[in-house]
Protein backbone atom coordinates (compact mmCIF):
# COMPACT_ATOMS: atom_id res chain seq x y z
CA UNK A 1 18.47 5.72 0.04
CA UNK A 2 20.27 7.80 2.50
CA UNK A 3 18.04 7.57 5.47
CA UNK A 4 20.30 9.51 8.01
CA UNK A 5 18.12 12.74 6.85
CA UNK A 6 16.01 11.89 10.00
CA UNK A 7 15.86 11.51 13.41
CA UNK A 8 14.39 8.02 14.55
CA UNK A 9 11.55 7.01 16.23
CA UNK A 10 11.36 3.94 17.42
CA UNK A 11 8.19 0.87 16.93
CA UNK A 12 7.05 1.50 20.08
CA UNK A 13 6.99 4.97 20.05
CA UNK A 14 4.74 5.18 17.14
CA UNK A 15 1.57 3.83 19.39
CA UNK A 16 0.05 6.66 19.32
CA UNK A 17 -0.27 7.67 15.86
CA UNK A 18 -1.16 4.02 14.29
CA UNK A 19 -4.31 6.38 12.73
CA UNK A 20 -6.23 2.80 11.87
CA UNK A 21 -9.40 5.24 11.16
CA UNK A 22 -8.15 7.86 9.07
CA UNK A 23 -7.93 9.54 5.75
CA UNK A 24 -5.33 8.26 2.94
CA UNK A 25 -3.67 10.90 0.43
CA UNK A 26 -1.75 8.93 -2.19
CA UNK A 27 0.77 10.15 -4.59
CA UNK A 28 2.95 8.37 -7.51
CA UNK A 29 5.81 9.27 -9.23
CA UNK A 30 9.44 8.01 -10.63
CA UNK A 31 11.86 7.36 -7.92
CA UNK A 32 14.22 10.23 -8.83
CA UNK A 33 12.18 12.78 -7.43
CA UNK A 34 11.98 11.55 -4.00
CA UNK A 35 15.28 12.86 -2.47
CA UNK A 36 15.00 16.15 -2.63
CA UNK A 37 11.18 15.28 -1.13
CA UNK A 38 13.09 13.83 1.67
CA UNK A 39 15.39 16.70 2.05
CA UNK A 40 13.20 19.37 2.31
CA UNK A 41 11.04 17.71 5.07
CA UNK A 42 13.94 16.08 6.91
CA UNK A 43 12.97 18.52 10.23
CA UNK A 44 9.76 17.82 9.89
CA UNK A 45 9.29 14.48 10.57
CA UNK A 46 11.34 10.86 11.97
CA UNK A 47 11.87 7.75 10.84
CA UNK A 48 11.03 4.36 12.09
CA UNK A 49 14.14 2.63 12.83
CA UNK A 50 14.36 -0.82 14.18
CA UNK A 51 17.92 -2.09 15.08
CA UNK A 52 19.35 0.54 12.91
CA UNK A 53 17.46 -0.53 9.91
CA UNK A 54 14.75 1.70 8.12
CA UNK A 55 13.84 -0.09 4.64
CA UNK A 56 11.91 -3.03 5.55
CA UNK A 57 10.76 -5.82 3.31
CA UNK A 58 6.86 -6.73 3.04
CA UNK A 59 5.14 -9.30 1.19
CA UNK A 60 1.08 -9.22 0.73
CA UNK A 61 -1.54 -11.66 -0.59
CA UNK A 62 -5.05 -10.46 -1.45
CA UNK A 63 -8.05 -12.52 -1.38
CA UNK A 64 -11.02 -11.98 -4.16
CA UNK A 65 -14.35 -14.06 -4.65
CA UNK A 66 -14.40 -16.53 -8.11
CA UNK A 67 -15.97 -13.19 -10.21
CA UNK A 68 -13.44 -10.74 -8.22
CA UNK A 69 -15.65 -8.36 -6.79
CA UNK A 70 -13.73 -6.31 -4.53
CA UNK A 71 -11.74 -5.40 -7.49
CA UNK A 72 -14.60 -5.06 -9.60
CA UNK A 73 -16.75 -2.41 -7.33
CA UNK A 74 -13.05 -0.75 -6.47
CA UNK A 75 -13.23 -0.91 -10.89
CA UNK A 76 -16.29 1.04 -10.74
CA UNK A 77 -15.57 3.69 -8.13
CA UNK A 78 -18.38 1.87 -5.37
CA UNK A 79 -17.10 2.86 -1.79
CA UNK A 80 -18.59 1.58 0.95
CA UNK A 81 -15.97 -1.52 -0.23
CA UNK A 82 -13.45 -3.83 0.64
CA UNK A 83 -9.92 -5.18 0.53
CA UNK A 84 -9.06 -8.40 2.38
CA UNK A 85 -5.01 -9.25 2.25
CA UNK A 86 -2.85 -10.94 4.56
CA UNK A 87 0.45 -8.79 4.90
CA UNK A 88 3.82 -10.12 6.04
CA UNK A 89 6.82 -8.03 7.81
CA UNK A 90 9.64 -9.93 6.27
CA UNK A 91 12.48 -8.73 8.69
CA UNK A 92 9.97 -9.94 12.28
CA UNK A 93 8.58 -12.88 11.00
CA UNK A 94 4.95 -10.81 11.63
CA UNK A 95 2.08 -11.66 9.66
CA UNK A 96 -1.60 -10.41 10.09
CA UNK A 97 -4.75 -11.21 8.68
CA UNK A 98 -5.91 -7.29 7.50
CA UNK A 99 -9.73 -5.92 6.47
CA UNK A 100 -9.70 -2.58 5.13
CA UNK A 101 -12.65 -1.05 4.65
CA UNK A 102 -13.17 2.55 2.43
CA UNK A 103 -16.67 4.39 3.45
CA UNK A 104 -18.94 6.10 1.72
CA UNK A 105 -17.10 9.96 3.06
CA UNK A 106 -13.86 8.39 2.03
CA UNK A 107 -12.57 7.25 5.44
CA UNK A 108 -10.21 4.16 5.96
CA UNK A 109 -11.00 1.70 8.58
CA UNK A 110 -8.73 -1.57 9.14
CA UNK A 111 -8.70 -3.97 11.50
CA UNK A 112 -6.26 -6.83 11.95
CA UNK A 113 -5.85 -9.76 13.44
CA UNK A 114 -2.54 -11.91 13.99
CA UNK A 115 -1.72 -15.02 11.62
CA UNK A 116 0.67 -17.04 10.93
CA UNK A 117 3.86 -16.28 8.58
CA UNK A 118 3.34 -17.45 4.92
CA UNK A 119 0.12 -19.13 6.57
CA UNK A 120 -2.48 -21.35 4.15
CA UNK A 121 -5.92 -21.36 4.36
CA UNK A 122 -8.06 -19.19 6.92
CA UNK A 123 -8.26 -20.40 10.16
CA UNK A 124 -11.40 -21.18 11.56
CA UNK A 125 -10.44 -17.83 14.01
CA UNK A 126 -9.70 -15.59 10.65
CA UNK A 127 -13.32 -17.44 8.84
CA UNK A 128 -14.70 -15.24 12.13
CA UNK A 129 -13.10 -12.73 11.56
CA UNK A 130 -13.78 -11.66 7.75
CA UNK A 131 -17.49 -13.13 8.04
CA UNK A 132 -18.19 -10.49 11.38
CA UNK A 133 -16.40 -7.10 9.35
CA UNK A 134 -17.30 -8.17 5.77
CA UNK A 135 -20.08 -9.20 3.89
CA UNK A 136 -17.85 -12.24 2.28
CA UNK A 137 -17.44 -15.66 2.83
CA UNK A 138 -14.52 -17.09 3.85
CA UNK A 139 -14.82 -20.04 1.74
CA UNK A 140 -15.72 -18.10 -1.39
CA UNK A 141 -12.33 -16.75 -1.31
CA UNK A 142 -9.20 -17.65 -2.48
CA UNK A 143 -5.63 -15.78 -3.24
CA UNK A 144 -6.02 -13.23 -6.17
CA UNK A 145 -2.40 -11.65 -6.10
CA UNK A 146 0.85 -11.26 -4.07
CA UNK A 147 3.15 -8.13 -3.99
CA UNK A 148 5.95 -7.50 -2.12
CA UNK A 149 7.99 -4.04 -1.71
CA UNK A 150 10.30 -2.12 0.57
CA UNK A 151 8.73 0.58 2.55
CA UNK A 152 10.15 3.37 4.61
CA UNK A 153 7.84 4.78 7.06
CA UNK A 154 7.80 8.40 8.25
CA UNK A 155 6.11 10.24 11.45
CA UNK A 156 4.83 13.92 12.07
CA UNK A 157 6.73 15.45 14.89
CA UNK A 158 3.25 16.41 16.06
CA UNK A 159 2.17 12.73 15.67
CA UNK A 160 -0.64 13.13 13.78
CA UNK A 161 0.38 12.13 10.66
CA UNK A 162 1.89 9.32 9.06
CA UNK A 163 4.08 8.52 6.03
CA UNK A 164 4.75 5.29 3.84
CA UNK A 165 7.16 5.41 1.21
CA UNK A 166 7.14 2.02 -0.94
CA UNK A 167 9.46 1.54 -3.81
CA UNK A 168 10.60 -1.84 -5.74
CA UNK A 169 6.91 -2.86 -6.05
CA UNK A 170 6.36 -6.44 -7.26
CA UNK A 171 3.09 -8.37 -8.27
CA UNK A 172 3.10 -12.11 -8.47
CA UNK A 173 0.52 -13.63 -10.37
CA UNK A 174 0.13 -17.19 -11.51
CA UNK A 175 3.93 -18.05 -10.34
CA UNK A 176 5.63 -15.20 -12.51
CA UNK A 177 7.24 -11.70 -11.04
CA UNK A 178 6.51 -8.59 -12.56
CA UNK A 179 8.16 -5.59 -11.83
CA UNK A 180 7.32 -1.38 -11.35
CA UNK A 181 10.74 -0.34 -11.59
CA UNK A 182 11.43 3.06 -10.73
CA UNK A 183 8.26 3.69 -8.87
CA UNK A 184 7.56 5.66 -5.74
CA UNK A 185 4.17 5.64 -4.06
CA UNK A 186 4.09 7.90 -0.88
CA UNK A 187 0.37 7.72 1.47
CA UNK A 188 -0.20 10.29 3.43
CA UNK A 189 -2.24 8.69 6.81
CA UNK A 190 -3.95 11.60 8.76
CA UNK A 191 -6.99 11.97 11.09
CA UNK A 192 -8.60 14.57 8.61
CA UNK A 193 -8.49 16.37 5.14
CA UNK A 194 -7.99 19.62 6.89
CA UNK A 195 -4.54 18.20 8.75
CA UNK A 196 -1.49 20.45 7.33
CA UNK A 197 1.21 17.82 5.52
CA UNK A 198 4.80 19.30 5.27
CA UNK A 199 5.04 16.36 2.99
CA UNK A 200 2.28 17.22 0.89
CA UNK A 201 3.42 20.60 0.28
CA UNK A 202 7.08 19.31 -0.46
CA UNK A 203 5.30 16.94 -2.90
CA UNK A 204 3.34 19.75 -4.40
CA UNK A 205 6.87 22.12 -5.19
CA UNK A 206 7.92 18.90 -7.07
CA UNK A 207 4.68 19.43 -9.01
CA UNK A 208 3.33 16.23 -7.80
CA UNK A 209 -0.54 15.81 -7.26
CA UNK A 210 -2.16 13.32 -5.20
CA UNK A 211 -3.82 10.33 -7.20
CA UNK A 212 -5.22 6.98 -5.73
CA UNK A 213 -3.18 3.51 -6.36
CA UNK A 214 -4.16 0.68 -5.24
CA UNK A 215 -1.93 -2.04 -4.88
CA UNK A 216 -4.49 -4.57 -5.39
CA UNK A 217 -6.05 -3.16 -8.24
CA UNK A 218 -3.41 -1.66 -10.00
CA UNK A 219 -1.28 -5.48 -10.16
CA UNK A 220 -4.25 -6.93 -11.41
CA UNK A 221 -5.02 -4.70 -14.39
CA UNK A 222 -1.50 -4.77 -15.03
CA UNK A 223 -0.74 -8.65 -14.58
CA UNK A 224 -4.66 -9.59 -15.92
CA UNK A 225 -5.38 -8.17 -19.78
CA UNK A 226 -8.74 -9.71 -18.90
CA UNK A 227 -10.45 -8.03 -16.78
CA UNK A 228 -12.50 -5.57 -17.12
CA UNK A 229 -9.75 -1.61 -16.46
CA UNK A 230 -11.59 1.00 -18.78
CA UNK A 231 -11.26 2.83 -15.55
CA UNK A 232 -7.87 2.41 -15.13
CA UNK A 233 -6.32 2.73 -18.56
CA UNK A 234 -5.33 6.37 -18.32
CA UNK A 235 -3.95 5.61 -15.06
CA UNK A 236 -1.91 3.03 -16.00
CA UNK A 237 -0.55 4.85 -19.57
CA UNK A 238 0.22 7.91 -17.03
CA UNK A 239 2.08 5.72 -14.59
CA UNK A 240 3.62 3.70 -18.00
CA UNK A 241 5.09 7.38 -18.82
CA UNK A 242 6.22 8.28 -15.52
CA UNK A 243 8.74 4.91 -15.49
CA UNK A 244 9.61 4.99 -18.64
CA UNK A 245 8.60 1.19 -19.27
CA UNK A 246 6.37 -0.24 -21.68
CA UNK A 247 4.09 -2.75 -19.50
CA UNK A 248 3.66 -4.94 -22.52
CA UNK A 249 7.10 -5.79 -22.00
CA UNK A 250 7.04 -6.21 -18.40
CA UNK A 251 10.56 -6.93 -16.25
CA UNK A 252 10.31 -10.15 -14.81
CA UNK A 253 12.90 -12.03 -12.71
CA UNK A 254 12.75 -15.14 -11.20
CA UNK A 255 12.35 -15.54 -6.83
């Protein structure tokens, strides 16, 4: 992915636009179609760059309760719901204990709190943590699925907006890889509905509409032919089309 389209920006730098109360636009679509994205919104935006770098590996484990019922009421479109992961930044060592939490108008809200890398179960600090922001119990969850991807992440020159790009999405689920190839899931991270996107609109030319994907729920209908995705099932025939692969016959590879 030629990255040199954009001026950097370094970690630092982004401070003020880490948006951890905002409003998430996300859009889907086969990886071929994101260069000329990129080109067309190269002035409008940086990239974060860390030691000349830009792609940078992550690796995420979600936590669900025995009956999985933060993917169930995600299932059912409830808001007012939860996701509870711990995320890794492969390329730092960084690891963080994250709640996200999607209200009733739609609005993200995630807080964090620093963990160990690759760490095991919840510390008595993190069983504070989840039981004061969530109405779970610590000890009536457990890991539900891992991902990992590479993710490119892009800034408004007005720094109000923020951009992930993830592509090479992998789900892990009961010690076997699965792979999305060709897929390219952009969020758009601003402080209102109303906020103008360059990227949307770039996104829009392509003919490219915003539709939800959630990591979390997405691997688990596709890894887990048992639970309940009536929801999901056009989604994941659309998103089937769009890669060209038949997810009966996933990819796998061994780690």
């Amino acid at each position: 992915m030629n990255t040199k389209l954009f001026a950097p920006i370094k970690l630092n730098e982004m401070d003020q636009v880490k948006l951890m109360n905002r409003i998430d636009q996300k859009f889907w679509f086969h990886e071929a179609n994101l260069l000329p994205v990129l080109q067309s919104v190269s002035e409008d935006y940086f990239i974060l760059d860390i030691e000349g770098q830009s792609e940078f590996p992550y690796t995420s484990t979600y936590y669900d309760t025995p009956d999985k019922r933060m993917y169930t009421l995600h299932h059912n479109g409830k808001l007012n719901r939860y996701k509870i992961r711990r995320r890794s930044y492969i390329s730092s060592g960084l690891s963080f204990l994250e709640i996200k939490y999607k209200n009733n108008k739609g609005l993200t809200d995630k807080k964090r709190l620093p963990a160990k890398f690759n760490a095991g179960p919840f510390t008595p600090e993190e069983r504070e943590f989840i039981q004061g922001l969530t109405p779970y119990c610590s000890e009536h969850l457990s890991p539900s699925l891992s991902n990992q991807f590479v993710r490119l992440t892009l800034v408004n020159r007005n720094f109000r907006e923020r951009c992930t790009i993830d592509r090479h999405l992998e789900f892990k689920k009961n010690g076997a890889w699965f792979q999305l190839q060709n897929l390219t899931i952009i969020e758009i991270k601003t402080e209102g509905r109303q906020m103008p996107s360059p990227l949307k609109l770039a996104l829009n030319e392509e003919r490219i509409r915003a539709s939800g994907f959630s990591k979390y729920c997405m691997g688990m209908a596709f890894t887990n032919r048992n639970l309940k995705r009536n929801r999901f099932k056009k989604k994941i025939r659309s998103i089937e089309k769009t890669i060209q692969t038949n997810m009966d016959l996933y990819q796998t590879k061994n780690h």
